[in-house]
C-alpha atoms as a PDB file:
ATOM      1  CA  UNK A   1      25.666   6.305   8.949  1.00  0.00           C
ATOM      2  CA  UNK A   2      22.057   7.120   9.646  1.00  0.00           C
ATOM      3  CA  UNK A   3      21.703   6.729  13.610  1.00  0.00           C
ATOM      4  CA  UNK A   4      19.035   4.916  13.269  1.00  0.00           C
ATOM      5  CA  UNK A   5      19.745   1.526  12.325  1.00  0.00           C
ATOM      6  CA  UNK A   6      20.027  -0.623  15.685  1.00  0.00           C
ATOM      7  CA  UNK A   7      23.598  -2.062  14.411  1.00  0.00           C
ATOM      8  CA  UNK A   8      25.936  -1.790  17.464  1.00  0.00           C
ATOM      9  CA  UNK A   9      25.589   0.122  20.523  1.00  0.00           C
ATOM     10  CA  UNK A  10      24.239   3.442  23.038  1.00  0.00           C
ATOM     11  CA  UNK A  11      27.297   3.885  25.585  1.00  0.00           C
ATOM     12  CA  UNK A  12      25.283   5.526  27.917  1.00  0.00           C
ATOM     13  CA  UNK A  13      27.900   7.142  30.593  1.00  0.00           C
ATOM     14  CA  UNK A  14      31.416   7.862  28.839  1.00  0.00           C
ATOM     15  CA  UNK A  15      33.815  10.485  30.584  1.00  0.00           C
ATOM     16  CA  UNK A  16      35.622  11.475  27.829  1.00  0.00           C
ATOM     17  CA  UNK A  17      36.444  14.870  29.057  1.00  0.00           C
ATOM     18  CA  UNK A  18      38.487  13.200  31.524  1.00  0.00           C
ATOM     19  CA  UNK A  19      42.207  14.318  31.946  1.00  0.00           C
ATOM     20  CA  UNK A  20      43.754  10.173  31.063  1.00  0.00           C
ATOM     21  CA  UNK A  21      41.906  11.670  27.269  1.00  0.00           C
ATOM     22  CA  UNK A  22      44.395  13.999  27.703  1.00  0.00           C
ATOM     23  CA  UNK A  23      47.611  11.854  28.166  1.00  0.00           C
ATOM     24  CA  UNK A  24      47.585  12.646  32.229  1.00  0.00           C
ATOM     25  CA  UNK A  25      47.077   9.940  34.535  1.00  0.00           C
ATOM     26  CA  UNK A  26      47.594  10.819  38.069  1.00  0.00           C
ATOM     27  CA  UNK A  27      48.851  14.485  37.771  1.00  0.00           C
ATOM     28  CA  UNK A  28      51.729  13.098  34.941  1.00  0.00           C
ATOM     29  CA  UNK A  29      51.329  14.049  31.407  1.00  0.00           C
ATOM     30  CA  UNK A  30      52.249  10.817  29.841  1.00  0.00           C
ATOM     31  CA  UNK A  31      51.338  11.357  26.119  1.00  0.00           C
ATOM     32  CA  UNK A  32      49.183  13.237  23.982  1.00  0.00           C
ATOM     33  CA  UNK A  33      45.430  13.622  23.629  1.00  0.00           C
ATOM     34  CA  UNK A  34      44.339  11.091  21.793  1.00  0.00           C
ATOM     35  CA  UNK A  35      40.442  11.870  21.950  1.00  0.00           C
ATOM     36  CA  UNK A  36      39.627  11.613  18.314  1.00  0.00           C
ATOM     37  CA  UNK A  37      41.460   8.287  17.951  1.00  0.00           C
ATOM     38  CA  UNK A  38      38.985   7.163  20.545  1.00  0.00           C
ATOM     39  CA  UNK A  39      36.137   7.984  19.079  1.00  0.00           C
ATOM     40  CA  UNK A  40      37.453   6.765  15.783  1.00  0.00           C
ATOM     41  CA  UNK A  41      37.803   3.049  17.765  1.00  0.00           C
ATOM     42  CA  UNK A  42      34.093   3.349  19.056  1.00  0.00           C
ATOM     43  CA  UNK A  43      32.166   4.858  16.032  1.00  0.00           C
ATOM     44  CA  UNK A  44      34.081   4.367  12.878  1.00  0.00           C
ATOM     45  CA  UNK A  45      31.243   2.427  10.786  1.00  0.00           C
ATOM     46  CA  UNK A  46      32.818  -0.589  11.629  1.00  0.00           C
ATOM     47  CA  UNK A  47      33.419   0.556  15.275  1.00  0.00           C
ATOM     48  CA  UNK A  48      30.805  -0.786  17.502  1.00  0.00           C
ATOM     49  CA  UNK A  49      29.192   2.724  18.840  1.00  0.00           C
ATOM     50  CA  UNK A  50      26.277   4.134  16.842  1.00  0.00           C
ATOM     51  CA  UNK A  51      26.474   6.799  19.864  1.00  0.00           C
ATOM     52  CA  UNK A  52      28.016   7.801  23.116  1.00  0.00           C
ATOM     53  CA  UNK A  53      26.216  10.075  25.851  1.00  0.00           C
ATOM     54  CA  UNK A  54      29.220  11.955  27.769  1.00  0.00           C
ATOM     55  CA  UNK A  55      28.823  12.572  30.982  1.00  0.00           C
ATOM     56  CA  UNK A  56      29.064  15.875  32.990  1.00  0.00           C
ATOM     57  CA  UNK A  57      30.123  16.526  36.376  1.00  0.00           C
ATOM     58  CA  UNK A  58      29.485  20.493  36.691  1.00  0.00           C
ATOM     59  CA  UNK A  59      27.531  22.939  34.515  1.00  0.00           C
ATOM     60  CA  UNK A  60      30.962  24.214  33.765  1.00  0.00           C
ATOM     61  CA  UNK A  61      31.655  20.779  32.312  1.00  0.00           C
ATOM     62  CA  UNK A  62      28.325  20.334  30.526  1.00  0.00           C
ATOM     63  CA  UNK A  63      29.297  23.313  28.699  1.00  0.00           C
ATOM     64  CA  UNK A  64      32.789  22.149  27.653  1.00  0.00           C
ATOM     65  CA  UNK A  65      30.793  19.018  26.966  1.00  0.00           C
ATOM     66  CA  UNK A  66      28.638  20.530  25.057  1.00  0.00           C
ATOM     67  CA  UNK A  67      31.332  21.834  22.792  1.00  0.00           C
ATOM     68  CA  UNK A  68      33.086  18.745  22.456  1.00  0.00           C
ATOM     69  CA  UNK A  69      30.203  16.815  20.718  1.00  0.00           C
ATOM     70  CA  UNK A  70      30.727  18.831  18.170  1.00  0.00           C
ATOM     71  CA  UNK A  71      33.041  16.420  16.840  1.00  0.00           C
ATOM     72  CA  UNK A  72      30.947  14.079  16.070  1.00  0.00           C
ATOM     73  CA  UNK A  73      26.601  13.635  15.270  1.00  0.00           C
ATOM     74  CA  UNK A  74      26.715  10.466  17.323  1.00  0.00           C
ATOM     75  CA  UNK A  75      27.492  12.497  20.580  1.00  0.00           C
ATOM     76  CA  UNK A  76      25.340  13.635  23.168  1.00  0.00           C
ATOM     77  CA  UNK A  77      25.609  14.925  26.947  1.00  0.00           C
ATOM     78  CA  UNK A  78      24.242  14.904  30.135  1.00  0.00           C
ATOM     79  CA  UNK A  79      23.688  18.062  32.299  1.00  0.00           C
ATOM     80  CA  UNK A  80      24.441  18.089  36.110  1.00  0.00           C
ATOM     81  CA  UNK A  81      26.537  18.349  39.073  1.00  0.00           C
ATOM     82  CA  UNK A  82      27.692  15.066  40.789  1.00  0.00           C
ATOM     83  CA  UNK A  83      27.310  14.365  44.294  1.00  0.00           C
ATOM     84  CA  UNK A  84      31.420  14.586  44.972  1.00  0.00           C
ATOM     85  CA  UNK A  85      31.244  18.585  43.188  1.00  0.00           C
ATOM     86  CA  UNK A  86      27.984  19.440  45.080  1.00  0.00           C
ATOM     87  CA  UNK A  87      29.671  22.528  46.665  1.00  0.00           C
ATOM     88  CA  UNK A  88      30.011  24.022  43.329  1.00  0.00           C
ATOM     89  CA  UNK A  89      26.311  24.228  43.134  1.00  0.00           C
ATOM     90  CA  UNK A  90      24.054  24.120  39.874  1.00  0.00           C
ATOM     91  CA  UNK A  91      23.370  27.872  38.890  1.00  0.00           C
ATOM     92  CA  UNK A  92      23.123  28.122  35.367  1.00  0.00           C
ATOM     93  CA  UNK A  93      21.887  24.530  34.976  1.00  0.00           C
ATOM     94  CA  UNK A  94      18.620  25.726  33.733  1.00  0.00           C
ATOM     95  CA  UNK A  95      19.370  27.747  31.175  1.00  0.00           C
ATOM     96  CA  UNK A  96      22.097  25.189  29.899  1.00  0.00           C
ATOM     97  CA  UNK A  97      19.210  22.577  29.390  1.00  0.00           C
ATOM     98  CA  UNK A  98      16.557  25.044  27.931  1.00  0.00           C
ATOM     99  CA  UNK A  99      18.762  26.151  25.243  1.00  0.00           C
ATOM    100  CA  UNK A 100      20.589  22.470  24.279  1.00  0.00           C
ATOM    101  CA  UNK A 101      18.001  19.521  25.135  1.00  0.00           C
ATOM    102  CA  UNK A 102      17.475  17.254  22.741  1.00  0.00           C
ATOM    103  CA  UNK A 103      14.129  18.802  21.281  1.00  0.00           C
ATOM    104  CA  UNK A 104      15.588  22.116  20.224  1.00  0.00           C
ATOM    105  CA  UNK A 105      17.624  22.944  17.259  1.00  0.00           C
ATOM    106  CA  UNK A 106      18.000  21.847  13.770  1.00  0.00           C
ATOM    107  CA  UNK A 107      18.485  18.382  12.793  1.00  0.00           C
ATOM    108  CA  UNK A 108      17.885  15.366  15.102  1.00  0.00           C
ATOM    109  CA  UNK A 109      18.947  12.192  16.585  1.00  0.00           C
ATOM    110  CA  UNK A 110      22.400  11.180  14.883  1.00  0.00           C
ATOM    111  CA  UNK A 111      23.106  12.271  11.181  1.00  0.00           C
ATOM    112  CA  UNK A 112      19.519  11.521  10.085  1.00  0.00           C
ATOM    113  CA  UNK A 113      17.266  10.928  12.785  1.00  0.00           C
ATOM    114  CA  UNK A 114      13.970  12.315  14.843  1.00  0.00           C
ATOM    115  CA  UNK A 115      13.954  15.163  16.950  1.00  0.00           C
ATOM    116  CA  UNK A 116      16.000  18.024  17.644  1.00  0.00           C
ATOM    117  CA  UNK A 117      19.372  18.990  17.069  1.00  0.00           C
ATOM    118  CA  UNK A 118      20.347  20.056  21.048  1.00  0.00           C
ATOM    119  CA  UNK A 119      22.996  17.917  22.404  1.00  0.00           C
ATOM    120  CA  UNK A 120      21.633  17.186  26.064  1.00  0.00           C
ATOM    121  CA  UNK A 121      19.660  13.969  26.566  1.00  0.00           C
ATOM    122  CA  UNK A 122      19.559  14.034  30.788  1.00  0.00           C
ATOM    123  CA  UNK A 123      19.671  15.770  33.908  1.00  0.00           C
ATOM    124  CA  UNK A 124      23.066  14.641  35.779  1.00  0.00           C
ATOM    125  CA  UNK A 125      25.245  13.164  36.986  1.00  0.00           C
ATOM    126  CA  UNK A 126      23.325  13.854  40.110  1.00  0.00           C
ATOM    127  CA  UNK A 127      22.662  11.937  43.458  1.00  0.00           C
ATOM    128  CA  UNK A 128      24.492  10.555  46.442  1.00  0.00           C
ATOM    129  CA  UNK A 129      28.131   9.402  47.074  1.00  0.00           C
ATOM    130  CA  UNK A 130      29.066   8.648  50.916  1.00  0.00           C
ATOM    131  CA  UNK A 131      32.354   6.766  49.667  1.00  0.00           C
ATOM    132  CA  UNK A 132      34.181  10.034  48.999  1.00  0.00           C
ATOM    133  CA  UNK A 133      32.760  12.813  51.627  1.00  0.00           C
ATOM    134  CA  UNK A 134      36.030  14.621  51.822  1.00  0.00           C
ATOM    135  CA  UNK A 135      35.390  16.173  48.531  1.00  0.00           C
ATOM    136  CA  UNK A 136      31.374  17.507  49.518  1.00  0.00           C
ATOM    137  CA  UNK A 137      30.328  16.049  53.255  1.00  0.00           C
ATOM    138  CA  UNK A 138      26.566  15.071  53.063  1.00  0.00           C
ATOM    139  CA  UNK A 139      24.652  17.875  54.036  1.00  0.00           C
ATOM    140  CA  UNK A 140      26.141  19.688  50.759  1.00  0.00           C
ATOM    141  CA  UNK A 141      25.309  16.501  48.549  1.00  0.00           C
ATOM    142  CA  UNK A 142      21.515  16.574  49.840  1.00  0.00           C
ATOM    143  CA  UNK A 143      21.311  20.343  49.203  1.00  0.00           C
ATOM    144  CA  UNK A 144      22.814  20.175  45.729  1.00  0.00           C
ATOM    145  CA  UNK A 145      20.409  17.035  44.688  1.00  0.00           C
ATOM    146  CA  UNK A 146      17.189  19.151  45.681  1.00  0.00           C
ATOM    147  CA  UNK A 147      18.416  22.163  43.709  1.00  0.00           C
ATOM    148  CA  UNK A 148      18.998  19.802  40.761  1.00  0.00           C
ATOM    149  CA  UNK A 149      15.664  17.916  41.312  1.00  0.00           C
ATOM    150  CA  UNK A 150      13.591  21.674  41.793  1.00  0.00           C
ATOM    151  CA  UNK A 151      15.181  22.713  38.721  1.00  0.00           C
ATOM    152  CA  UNK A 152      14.034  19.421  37.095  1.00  0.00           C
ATOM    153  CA  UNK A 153      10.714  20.430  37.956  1.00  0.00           C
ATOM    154  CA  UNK A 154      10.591  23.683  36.524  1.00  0.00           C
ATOM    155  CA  UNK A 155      12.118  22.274  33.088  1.00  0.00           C
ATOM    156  CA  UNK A 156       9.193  19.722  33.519  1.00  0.00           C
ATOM    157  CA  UNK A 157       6.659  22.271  33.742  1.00  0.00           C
ATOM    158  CA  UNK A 158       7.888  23.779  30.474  1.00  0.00           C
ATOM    159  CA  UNK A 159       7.425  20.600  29.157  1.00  0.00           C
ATOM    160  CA  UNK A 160      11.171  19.597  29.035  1.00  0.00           C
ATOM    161  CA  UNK A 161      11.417  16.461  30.470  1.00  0.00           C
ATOM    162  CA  UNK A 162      14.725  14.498  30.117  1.00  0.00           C
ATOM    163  CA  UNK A 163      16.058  11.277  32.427  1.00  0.00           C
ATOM    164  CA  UNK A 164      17.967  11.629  35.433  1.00  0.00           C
ATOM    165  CA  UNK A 165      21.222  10.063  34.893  1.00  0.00           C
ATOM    166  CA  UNK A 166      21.562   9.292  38.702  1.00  0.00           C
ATOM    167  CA  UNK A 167      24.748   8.136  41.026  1.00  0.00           C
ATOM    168  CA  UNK A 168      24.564   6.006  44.036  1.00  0.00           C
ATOM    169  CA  UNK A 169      27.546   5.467  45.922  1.00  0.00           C
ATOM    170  CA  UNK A 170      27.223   3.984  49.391  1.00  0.00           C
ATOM    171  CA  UNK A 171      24.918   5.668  50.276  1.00  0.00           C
ATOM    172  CA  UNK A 172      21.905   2.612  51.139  1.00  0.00           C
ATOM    173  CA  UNK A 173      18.592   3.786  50.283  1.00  0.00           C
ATOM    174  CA  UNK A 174      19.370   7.420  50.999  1.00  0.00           C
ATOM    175  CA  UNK A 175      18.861   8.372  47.506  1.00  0.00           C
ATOM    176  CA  UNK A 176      15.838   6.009  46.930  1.00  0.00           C
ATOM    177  CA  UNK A 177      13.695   7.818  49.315  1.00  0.00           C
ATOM    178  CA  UNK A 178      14.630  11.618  47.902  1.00  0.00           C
ATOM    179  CA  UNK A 179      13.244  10.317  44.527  1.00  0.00           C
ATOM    180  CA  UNK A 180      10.472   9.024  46.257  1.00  0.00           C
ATOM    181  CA  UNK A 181       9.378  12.272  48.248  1.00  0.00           C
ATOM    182  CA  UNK A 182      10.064  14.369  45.293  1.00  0.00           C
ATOM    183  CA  UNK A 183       8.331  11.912  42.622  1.00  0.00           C
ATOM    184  CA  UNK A 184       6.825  14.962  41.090  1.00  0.00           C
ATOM    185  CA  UNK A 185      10.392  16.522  40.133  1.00  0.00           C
ATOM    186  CA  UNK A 186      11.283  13.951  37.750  1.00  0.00           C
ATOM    187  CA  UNK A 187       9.587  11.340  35.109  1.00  0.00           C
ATOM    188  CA  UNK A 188      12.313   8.796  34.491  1.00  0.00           C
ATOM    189  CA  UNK A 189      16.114   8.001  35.159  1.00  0.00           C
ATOM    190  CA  UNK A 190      18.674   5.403  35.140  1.00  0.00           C
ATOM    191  CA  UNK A 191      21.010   4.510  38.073  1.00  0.00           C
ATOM    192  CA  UNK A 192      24.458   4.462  36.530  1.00  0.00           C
ATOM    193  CA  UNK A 193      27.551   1.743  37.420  1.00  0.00           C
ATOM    194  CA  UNK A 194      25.200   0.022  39.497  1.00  0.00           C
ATOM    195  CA  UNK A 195      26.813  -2.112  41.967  1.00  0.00           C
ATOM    196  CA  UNK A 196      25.114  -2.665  44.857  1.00  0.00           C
ATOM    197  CA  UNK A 197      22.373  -5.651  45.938  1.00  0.00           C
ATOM    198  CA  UNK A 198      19.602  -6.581  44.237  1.00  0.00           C
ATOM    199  CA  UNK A 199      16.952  -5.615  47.023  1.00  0.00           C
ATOM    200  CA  UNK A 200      18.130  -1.884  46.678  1.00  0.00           C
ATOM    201  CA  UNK A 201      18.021  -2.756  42.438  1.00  0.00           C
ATOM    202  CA  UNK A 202      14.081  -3.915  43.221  1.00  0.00           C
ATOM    203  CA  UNK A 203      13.144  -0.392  45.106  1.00  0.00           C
ATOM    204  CA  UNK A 204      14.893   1.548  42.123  1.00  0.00           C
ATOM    205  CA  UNK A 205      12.974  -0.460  39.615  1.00  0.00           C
ATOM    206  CA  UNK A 206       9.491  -0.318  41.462  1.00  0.00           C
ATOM    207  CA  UNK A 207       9.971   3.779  40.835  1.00  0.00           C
ATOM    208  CA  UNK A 208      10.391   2.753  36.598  1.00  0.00           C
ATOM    209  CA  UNK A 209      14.065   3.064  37.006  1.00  0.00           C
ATOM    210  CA  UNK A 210      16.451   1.779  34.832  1.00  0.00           C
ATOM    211  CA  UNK A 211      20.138   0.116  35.895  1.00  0.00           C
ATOM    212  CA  UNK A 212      23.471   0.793  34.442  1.00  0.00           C
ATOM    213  CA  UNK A 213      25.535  -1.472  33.856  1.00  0.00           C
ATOM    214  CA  UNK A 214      29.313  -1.479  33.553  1.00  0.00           C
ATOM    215  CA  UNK A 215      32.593  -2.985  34.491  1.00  0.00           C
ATOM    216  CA  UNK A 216      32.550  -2.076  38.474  1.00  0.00           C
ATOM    217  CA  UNK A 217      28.911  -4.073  38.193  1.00  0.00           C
ATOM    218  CA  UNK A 218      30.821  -7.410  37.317  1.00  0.00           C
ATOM    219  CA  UNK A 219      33.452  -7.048  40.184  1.00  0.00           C
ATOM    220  CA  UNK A 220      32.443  -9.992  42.793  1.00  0.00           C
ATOM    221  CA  UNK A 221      30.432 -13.345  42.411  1.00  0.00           C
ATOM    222  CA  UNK A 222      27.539 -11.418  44.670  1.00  0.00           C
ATOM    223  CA  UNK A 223      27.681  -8.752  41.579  1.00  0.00           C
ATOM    224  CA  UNK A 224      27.346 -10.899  39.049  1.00  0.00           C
ATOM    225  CA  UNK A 225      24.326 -13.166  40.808  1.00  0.00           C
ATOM    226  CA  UNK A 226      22.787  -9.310  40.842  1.00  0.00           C
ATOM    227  CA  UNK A 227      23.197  -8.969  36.909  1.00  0.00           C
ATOM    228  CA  UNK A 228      21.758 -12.460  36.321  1.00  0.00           C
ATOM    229  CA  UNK A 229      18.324 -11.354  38.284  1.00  0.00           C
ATOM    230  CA  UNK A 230      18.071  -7.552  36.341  1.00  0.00           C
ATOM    231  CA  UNK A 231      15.303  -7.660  33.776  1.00  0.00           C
ATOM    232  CA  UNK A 232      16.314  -7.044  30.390  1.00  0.00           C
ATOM    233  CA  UNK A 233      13.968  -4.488  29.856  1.00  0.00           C
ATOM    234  CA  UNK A 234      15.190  -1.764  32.094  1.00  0.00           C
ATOM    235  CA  UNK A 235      19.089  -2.693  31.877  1.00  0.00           C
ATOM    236  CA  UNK A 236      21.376   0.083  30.067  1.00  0.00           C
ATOM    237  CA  UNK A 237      25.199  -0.552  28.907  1.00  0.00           C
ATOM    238  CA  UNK A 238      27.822   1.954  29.874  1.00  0.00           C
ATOM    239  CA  UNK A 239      31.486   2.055  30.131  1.00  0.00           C
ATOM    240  CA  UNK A 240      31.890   4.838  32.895  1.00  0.00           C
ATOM    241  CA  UNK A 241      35.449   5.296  30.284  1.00  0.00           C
ATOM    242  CA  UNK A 242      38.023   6.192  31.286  1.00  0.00           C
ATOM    243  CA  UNK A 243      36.851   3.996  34.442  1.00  0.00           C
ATOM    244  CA  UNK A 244      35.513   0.524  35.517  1.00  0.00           C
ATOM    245  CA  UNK A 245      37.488  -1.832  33.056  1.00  0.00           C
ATOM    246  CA  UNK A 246      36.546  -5.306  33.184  1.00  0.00           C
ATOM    247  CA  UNK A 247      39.951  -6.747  34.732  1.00  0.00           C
ATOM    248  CA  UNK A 248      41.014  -9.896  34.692  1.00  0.00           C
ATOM    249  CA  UNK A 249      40.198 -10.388  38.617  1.00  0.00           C
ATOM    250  CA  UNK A 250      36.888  -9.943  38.535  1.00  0.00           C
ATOM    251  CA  UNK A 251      34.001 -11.990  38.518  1.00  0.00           C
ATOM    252  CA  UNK A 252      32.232 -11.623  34.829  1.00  0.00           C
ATOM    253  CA  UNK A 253      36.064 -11.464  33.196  1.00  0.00           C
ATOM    254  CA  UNK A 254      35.424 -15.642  32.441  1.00  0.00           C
ATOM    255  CA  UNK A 255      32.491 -14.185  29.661  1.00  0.00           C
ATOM    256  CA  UNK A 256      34.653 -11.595  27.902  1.00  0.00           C
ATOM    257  CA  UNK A 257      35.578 -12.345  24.464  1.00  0.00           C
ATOM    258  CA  UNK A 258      36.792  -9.302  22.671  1.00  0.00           C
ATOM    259  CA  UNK A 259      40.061  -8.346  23.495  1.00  0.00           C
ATOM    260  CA  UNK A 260      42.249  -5.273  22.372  1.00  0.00           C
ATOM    261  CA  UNK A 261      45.690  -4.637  22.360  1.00  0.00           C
ATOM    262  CA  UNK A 262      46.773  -2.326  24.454  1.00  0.00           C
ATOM    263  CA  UNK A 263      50.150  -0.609  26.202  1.00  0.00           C
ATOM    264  CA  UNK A 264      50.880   1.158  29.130  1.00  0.00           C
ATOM    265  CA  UNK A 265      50.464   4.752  29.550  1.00  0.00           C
ATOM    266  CA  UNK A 266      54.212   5.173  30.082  1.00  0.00           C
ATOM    267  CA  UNK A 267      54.840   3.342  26.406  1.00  0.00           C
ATOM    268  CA  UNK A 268      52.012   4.981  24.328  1.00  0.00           C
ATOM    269  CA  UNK A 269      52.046   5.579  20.463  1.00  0.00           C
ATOM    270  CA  UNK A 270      49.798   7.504  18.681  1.00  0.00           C
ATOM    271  CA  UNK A 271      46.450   5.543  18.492  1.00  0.00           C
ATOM    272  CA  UNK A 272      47.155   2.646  20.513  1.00  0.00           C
ATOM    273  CA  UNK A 273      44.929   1.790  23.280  1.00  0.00           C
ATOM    274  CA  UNK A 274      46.189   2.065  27.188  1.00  0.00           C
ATOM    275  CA  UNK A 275      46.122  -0.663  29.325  1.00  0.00           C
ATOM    276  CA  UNK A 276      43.393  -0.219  32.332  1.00  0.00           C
ATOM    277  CA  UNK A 277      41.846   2.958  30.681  1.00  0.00           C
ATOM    278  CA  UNK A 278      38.151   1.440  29.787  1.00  0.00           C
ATOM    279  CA  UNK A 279      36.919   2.906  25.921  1.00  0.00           C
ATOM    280  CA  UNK A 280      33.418   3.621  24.788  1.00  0.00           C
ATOM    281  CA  UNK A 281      35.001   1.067  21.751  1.00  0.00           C
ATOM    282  CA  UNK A 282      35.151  -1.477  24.780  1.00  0.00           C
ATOM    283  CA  UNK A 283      31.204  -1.930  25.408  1.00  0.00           C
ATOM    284  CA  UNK A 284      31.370  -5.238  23.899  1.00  0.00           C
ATOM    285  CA  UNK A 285      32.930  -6.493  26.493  1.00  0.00           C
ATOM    286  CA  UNK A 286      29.875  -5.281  28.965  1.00  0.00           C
ATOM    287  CA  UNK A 287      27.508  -6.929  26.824  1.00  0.00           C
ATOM    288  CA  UNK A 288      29.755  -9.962  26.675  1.00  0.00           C
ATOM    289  CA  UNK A 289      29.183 -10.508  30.325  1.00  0.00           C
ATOM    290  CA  UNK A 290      25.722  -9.780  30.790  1.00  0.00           C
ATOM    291  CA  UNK A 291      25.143 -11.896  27.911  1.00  0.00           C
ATOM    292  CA  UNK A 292      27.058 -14.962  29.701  1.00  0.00           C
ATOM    293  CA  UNK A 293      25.730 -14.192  33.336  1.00  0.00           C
ATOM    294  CA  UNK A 294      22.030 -14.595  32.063  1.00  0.00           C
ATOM    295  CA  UNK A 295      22.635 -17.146  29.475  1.00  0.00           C
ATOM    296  CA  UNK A 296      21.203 -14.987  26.403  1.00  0.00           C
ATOM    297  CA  UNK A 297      22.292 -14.486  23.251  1.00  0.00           C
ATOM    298  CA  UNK A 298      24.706 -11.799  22.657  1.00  0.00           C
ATOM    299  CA  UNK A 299      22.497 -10.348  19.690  1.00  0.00           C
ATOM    300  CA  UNK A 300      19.200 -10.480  22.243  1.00  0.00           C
ATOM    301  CA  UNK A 301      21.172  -8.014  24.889  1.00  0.00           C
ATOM    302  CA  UNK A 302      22.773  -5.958  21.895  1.00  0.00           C
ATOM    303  CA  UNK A 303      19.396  -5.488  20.565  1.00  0.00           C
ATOM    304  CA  UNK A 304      17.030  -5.063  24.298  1.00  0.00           C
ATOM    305  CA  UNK A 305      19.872  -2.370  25.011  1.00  0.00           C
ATOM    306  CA  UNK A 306      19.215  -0.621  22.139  1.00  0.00           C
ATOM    307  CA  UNK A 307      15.628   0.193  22.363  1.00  0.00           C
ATOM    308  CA  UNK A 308      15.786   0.423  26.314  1.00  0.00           C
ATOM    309  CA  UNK A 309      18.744   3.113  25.290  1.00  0.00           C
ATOM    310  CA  UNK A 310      16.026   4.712  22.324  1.00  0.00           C
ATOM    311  CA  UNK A 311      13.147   4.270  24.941  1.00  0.00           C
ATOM    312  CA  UNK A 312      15.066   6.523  27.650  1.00  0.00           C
ATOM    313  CA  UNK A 313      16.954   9.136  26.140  1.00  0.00           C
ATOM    314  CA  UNK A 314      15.601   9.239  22.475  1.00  0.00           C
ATOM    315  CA  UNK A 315      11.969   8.295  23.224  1.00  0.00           C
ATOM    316  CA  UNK A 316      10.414  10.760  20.392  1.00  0.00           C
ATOM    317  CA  UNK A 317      12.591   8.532  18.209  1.00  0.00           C
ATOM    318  CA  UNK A 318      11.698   5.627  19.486  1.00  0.00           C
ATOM    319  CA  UNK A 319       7.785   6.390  19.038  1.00  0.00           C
ATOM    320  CA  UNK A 320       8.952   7.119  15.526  1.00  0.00           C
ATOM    321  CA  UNK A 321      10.018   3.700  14.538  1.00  0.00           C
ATOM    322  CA  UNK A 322       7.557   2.448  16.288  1.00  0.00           C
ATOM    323  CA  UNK A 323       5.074   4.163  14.416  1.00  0.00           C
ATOM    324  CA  UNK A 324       6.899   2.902  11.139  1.00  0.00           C
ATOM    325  CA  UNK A 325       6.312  -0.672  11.984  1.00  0.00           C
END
């Protein structure tokens, strides 16, 4: 497998560090970890991952992050403290990036590819989450985004400049206006698991934001008429695993057509799939609905992904191919 060819997909936010990886789902241990199966099911050759970007929540997890893409070429990481851990703070965030970004190391991009060998392709998950204040009130979530963002800077100003891999929870256009004061701090981003209305989408877009997409983006009719109305060209497909599983009550469900088998947690066997625990394997299904909400062809969003994917967090091999053509 090269990396390079554009035959499946980027899952651009997978939590795979996540404790239901390791057989515990709500403080039970239920089975074993089953983390290699599951990136087995998503890129196997015939799997439909060419590559998954983990996602970190401290810079203690971007380091045990860090370690687990070992396992694979096709596995990358994000580095950053999200808005619900902002009281543990980001020291050592800036030496984390520096010595793993992308453009560092030996080899590059996949098996094959551009680039350097480092396994950290954005700054995050960072930004604002007012739904869940009783794990880091607001004051500390502001104070933790700035250090993040003034750290940003000074990577930028060694000429290390990677995406912000932002959250936005609730939290109106709080976040909005601290990229907009501090537009010097950062050169491009995606909002992740977007699911809020499309007039908030517009003022993220006019900055040259991009918008995740997942499973919590498809929940309600008013979610959906937001998908329909995202340009192609600055949408991104994510599976937020082990979270935001398109269920059958929601609102895109009707244009899902991959299914998997799966059984409960309670009931697992080795390398079976558990019901309501979303897989990087599963981001057919997110294409599947954006594909039927805006009435395109399935192979048109598989393929816009892709380079919108390259163009964000693998842009020197993007200019590459481009360069080839």
């Amino acid at each position: 497998m090269s990396g390079l060819a554009s035959s499946g997909y980027i899952d651009i936010g997978a939590n795979l560090l996540d404790e239901k990886f390791s057989g515990v789902y709500f403080g039970t241990k239920r089975h074993e970890e089953d983390r290699d199966a599951v990136l087995t099911r998503a890129l196997a050759p015939e799997g439909p991952c060419r590559r998954v970007i983990c996602t970190s929540g401290t810079i203690d997890d971007s380091k045990e992050t860090l370690t687990f893409t070992e396992r694979s070429p096709l596995l990358y990481t994000t580095c950053g403290v999200h808005p619900t851990r902002a009281t543990q703070g980001c020291e050592g965030m800036l030496e984390v990036v520096k010595e793993n970004w992308l453009g560092v190391g030996g080899k590059g991009v996949g098996d094959e590819g551009v680039g350097g060998g480092g396994r950290v392709v954005a700054i995050g998950e960072l930004g604002l989450d007012y739904d869940r204040l009783q794990f880091a009130d607001k004051e500390a979530q502001h104070t933790t985004l700035l250090a993040q963002l003034a750290v940003n800077k000074e990577l930028i100003g060694m000429g290390i400049t990677l995406p912000l891999f932002l959250h936005s929870r609730s939290c109106g256009l709080d976040l909005h206006s601290i990229l907009e004061d501090h537009r010097d701090s950062w050169t491009t981003g995606v909002v992740h698991s977007f699911d809020d209305t499309f007039e908030v989408a517009e003022k993220y877009l006019e900055l040259g934001l991009y918008i995740g997409v997942n499973g919590c983006s498809f929940k309600t009719e008013d979610n959906v008429e937001v998908v329909k109305k995202l340009p192609m060209d600055r949408l991104l497909l994510e599976t937020d695993a082990p979270y935001c599983d398109i269920r059958q009550t929601h609102a895109g469900h009707q244009f899902v057509k991959t299914t998997f088998a799966t059984v409960k947690e309670k009931k697992w066997i080795p390398n079976a799939m558990v019901k309501n625990r979303m897989e990087p394997c599963m981001i057919a299904q997110v294409a599947e609905v954006v594909s039927g909400a805006k009435g395109l062809e399935l192979e048109q969003v598989k393929q816009t992904c892709w380079d919108n994917s390259l163009r964000l967090f693998f842009p020197n091999e993007k200019k590459c191919k481009n360069n080839e053509s």
